[in-house]
Protein backbone atom coordinates (compact mmCIF):
# COMPACT_ATOMS: atom_id res chain seq x y z
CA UNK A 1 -10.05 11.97 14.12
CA UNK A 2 -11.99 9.40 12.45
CA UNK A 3 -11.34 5.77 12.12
CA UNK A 4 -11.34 6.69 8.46
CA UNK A 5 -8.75 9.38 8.98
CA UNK A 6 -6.41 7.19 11.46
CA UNK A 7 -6.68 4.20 8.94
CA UNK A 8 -5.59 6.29 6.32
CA UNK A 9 -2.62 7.75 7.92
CA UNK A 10 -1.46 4.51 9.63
CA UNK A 11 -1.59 3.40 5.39
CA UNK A 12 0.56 6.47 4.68
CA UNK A 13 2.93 5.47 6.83
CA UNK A 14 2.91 1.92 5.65
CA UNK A 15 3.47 2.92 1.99
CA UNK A 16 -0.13 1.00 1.18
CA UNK A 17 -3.51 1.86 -0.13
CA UNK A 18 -7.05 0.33 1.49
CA UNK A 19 -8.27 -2.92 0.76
CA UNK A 20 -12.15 -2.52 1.42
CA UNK A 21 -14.31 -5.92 1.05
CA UNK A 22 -18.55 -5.25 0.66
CA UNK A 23 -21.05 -7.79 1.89
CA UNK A 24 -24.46 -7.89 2.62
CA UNK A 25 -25.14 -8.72 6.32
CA UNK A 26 -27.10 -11.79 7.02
CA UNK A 27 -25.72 -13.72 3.94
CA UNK A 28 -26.68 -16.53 3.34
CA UNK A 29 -27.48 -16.26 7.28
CA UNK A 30 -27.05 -15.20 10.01
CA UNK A 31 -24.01 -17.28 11.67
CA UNK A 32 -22.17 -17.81 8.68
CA UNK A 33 -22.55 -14.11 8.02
CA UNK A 34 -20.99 -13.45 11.40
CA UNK A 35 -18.07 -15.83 10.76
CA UNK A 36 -17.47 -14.29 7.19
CA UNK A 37 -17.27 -10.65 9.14
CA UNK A 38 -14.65 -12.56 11.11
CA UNK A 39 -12.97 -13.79 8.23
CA UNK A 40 -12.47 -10.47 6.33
CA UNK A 41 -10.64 -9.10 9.63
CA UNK A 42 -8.35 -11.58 9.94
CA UNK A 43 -6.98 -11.81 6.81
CA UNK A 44 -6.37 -8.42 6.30
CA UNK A 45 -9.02 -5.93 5.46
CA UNK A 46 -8.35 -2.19 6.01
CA UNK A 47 -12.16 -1.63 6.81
CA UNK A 48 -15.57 -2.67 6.24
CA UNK A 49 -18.28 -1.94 3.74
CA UNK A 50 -21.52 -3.84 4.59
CA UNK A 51 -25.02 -3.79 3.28
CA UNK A 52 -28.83 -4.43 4.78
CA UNK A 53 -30.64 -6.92 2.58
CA UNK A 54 -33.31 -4.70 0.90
CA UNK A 55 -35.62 -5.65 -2.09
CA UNK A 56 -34.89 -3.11 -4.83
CA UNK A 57 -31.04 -2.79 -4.31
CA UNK A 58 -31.02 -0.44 -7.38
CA UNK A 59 -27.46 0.63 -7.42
CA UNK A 60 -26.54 -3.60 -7.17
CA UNK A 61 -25.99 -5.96 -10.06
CA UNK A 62 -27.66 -9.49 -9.99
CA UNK A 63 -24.86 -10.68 -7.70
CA UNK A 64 -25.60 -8.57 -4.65
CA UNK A 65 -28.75 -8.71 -5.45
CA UNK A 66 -29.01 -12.14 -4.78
CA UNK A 67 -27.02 -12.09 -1.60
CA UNK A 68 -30.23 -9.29 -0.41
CA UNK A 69 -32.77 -11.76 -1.54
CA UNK A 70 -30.63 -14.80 0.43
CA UNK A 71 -30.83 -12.86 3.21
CA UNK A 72 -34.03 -11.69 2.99
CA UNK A 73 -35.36 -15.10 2.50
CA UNK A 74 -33.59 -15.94 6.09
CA UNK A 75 -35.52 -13.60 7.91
CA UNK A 76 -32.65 -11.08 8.12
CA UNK A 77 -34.00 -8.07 8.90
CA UNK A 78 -32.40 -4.33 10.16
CA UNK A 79 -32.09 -5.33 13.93
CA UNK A 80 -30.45 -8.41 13.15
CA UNK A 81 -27.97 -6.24 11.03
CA UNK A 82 -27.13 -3.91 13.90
CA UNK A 83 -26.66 -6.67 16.24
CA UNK A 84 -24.07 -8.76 13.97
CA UNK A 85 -22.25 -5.24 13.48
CA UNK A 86 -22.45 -4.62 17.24
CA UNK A 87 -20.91 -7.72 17.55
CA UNK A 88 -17.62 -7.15 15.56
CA UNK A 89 -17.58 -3.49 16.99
CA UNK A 90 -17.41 -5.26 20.09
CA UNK A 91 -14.74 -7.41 19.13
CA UNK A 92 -12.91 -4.81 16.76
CA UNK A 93 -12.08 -1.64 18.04
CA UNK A 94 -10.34 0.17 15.52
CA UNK A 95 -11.28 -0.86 11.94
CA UNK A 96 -13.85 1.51 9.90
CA UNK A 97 -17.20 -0.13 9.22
CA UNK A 98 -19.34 1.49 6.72
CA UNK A 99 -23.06 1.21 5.20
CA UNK A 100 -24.41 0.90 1.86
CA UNK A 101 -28.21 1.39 1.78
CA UNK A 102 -30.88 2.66 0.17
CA UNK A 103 -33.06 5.56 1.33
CA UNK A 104 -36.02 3.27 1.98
CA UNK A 105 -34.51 2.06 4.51
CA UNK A 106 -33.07 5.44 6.06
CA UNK A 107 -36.34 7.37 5.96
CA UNK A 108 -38.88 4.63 6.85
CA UNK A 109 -38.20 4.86 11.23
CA UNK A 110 -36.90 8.46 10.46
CA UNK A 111 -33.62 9.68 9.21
CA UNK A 112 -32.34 10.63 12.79
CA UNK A 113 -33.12 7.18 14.83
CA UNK A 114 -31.50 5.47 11.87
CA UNK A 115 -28.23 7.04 11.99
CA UNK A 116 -28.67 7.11 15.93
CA UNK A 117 -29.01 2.96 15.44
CA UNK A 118 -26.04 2.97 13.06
CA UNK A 119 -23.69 4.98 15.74
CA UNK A 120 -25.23 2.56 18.29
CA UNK A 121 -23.95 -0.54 16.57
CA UNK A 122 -20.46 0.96 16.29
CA UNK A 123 -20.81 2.14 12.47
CA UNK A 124 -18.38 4.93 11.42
CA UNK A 125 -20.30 5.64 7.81
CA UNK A 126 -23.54 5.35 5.76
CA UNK A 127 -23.47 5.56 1.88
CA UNK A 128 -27.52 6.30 0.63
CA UNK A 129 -27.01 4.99 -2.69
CA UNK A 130 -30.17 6.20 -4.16
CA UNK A 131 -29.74 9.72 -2.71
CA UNK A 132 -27.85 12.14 -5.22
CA UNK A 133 -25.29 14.69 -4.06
CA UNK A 134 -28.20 17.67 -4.66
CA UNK A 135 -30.29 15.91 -2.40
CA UNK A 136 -28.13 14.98 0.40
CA UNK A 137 -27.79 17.39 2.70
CA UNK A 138 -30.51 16.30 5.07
CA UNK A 139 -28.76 13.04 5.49
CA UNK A 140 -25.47 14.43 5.94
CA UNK A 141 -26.91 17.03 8.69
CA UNK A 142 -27.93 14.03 10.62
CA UNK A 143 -25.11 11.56 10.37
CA UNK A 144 -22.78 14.30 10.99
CA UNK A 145 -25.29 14.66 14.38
CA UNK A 146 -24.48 11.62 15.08
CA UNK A 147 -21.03 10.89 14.94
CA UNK A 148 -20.88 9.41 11.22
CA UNK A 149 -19.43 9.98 8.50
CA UNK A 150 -21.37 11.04 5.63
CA UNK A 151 -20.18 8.93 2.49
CA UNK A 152 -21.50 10.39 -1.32
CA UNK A 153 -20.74 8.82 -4.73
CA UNK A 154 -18.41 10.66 -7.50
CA UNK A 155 -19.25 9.66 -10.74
CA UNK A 156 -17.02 9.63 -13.98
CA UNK A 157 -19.63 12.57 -15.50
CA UNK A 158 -19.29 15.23 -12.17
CA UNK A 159 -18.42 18.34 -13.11
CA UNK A 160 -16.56 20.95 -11.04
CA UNK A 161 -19.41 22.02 -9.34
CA UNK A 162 -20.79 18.37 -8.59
CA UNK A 163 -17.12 17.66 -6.96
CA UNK A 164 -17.37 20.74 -4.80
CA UNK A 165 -20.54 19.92 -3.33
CA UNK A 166 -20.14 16.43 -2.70
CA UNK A 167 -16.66 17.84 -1.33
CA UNK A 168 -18.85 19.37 1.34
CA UNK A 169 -20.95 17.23 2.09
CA UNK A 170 -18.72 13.84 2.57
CA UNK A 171 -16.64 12.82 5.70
CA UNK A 172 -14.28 9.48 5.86
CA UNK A 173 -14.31 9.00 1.93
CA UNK A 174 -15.46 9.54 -1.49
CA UNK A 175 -17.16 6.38 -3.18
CA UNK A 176 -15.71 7.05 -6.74
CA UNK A 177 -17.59 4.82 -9.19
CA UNK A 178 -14.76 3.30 -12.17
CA UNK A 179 -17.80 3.45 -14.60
CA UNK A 180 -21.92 3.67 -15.50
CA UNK A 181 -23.88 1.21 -13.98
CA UNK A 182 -24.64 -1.27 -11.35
CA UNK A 183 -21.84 -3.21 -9.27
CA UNK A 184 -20.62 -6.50 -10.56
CA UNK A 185 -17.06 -7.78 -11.64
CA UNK A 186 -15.26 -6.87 -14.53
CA UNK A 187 -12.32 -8.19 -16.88
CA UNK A 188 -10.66 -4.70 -16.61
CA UNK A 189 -11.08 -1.79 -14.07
CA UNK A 190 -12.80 1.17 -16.04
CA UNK A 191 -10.62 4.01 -14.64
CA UNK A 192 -12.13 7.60 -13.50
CA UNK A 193 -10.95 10.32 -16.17
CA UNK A 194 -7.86 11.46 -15.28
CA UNK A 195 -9.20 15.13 -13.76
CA UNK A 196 -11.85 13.22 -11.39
CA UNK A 197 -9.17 12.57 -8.33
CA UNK A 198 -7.36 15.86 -8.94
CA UNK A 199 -10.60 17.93 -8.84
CA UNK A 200 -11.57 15.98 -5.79
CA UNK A 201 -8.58 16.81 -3.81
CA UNK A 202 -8.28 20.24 -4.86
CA UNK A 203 -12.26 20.85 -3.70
CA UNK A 204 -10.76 19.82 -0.64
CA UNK A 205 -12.71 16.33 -0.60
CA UNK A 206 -11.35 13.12 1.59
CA UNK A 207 -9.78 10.16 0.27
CA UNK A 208 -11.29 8.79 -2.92
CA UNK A 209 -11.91 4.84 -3.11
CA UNK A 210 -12.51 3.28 -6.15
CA UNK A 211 -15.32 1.01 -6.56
CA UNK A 212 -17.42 -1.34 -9.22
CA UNK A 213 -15.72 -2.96 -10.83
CA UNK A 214 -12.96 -4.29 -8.35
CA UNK A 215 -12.02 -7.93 -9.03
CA UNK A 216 -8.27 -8.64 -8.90
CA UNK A 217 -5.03 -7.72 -7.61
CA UNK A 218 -4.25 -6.23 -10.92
CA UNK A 219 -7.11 -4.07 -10.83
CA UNK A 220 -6.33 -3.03 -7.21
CA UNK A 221 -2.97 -2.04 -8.16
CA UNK A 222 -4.16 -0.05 -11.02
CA UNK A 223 -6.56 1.92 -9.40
CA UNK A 224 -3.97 2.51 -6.55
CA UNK A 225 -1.80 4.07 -9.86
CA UNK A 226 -3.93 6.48 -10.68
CA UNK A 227 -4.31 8.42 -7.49
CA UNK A 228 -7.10 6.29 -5.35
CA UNK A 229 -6.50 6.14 -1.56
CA UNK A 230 -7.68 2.30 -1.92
CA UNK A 231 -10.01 0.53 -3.28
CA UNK A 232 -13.65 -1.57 -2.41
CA UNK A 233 -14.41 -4.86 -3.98
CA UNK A 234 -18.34 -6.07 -3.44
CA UNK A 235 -19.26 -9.04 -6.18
CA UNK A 236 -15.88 -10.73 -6.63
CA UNK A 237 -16.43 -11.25 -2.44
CA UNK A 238 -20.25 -12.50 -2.54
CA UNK A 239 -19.54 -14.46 -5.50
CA UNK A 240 -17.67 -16.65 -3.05
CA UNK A 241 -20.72 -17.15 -0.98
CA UNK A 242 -22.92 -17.56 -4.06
CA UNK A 243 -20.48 -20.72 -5.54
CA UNK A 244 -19.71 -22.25 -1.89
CA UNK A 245 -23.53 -22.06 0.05
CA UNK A 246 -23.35 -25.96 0.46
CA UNK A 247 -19.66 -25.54 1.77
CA UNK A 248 -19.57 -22.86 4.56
CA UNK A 249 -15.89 -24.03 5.25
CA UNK A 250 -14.76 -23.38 1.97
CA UNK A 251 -16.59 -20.67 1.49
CA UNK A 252 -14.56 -18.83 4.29
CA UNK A 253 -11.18 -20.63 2.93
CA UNK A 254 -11.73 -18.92 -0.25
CA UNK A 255 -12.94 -15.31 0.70
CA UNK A 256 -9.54 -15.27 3.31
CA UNK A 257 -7.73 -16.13 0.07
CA UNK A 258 -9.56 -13.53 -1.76
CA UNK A 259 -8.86 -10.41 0.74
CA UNK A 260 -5.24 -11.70 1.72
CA UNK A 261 -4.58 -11.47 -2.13
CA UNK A 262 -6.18 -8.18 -2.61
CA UNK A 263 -4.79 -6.59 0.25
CA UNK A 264 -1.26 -7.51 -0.74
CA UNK A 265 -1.51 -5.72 -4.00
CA UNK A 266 -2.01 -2.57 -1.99
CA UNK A 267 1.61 -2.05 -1.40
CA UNK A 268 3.24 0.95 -2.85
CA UNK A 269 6.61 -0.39 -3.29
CA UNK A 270 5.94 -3.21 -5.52
């Protein structure tokens, strides 16, 4: 089994969906992005979804986007990413930590030493946001090579046929997109269409976790409502770095608020 797949089944037995929080490693450096890591354990997270600052982060709105270019302005660069992950690996033995990239930064060493650096560092999944389902097979051949778990996007558009082949294709989890677009926060989660989760389990697909959008507890619960295993918030958690890069205290303070709050509307029961 996975992490992915014991994570979900410990949830199962806890009556709770997955609280997944996104940041970009290295932001707004190095130490403080190790403490934030830190931070999202402890207060709760289910797993981790973490990016490497890149400079055309085409799938990201202008709030991750800024967190790359922080980072990138720091000197952050890929090593320095598999070390800080290697580090709460190391600390962390059981909680799922996945990547969202871009296929720059896949192909540019070679598709097989970078999954063979991401299993290294203790990584259990790699999203290639730029790579579409029809074109994905390659990188799924060699994650799956390497011990990791193959993550694709479902879209609100994907027809049958789509859903079966990203079905295929994806270990750990299905990224399922609430809407068109880049990430950033919204008012109101845009939910999938009602036949998006169905289709995906009857293809035979893993969990589906709802993403862009994700910015409240309210939002959380409602995409827990309509069938989503859990669900993966990126902007609303950099946004707290963004407001609080004067104030690394508070900026911690806040994000443990943030996750504790999210995480708590992942009960079942309530």
């Amino acid at each position: 089994m996975s992490r992915y797949d014991t994570m979900f089944a410990r949830l199962d037995q806890e009556r709770c969906g997955a609280f997944v929080p996104f940041v970009t490693l290295g932001d707004p450096n190095l130490e403080q992005s190790l403490a934030l890591l830190r931070m999202l354990v402890a207060s709760g997270a289910d797993a981790l979804e973490v990016g490497i600052p890149f400079s055309d982060p085409v799938a990201d709105g202008p709030v991750i986007q800024a967190a790359s270019q922080r980072a990138l302005a720091q000197g952050v660069r890929p090593k320095d990413c598999w070390n800080l992950l290697a580090q709460i690996r190391k600390e962390n033995a059981d909680i799922p930590m996945g990547l969202l990239v871009y296929a720059n930064l896949v192909v540019r060493d070679g598709i097989d030493l970078f999954y063979q650096r991401a299993a290294d560092a203790g990584a259990d999944s790699v999203l290639v946001a730029d790579v579409p389902s029809a074109e994905a097979a390659p990188f799924a051949k060699s994650a799956r090579a390497h011990g990791i778990c193959p993550v694709l996007i479902g879209t609100p558009n994907a027809n049958k046929d789509r859903l079966r082949q990203i079905a295929q294709l994806c270990d750990g989890y299905v990224y399922v997109v609430t809407r068109a677009g880049v990430t950033g926060v919204d008012q109101e989660v845009h939910l999938p269409p009602e036949h998006l989760l169905a289709v995906l389990k009857e293809v035979g697909a893993p969990p589906a976790m709802l993403g862009f959008g994700i910015s409240s507890p309210k939002q959380v619960r409602a995409a827990l409502k309509c069938g989503a295993a859990g669900a993966i918030s990126g902007s609303a958690v950099v946004r707290h770095i963004e407001e609080n890069l004067d104030a690394p205290g508070v900026m911690l303070h806040e994000i443990g608020d943030f996750v504790r709050k999210m995480k708590a509307a992942t009960s079942l029961e309530s």
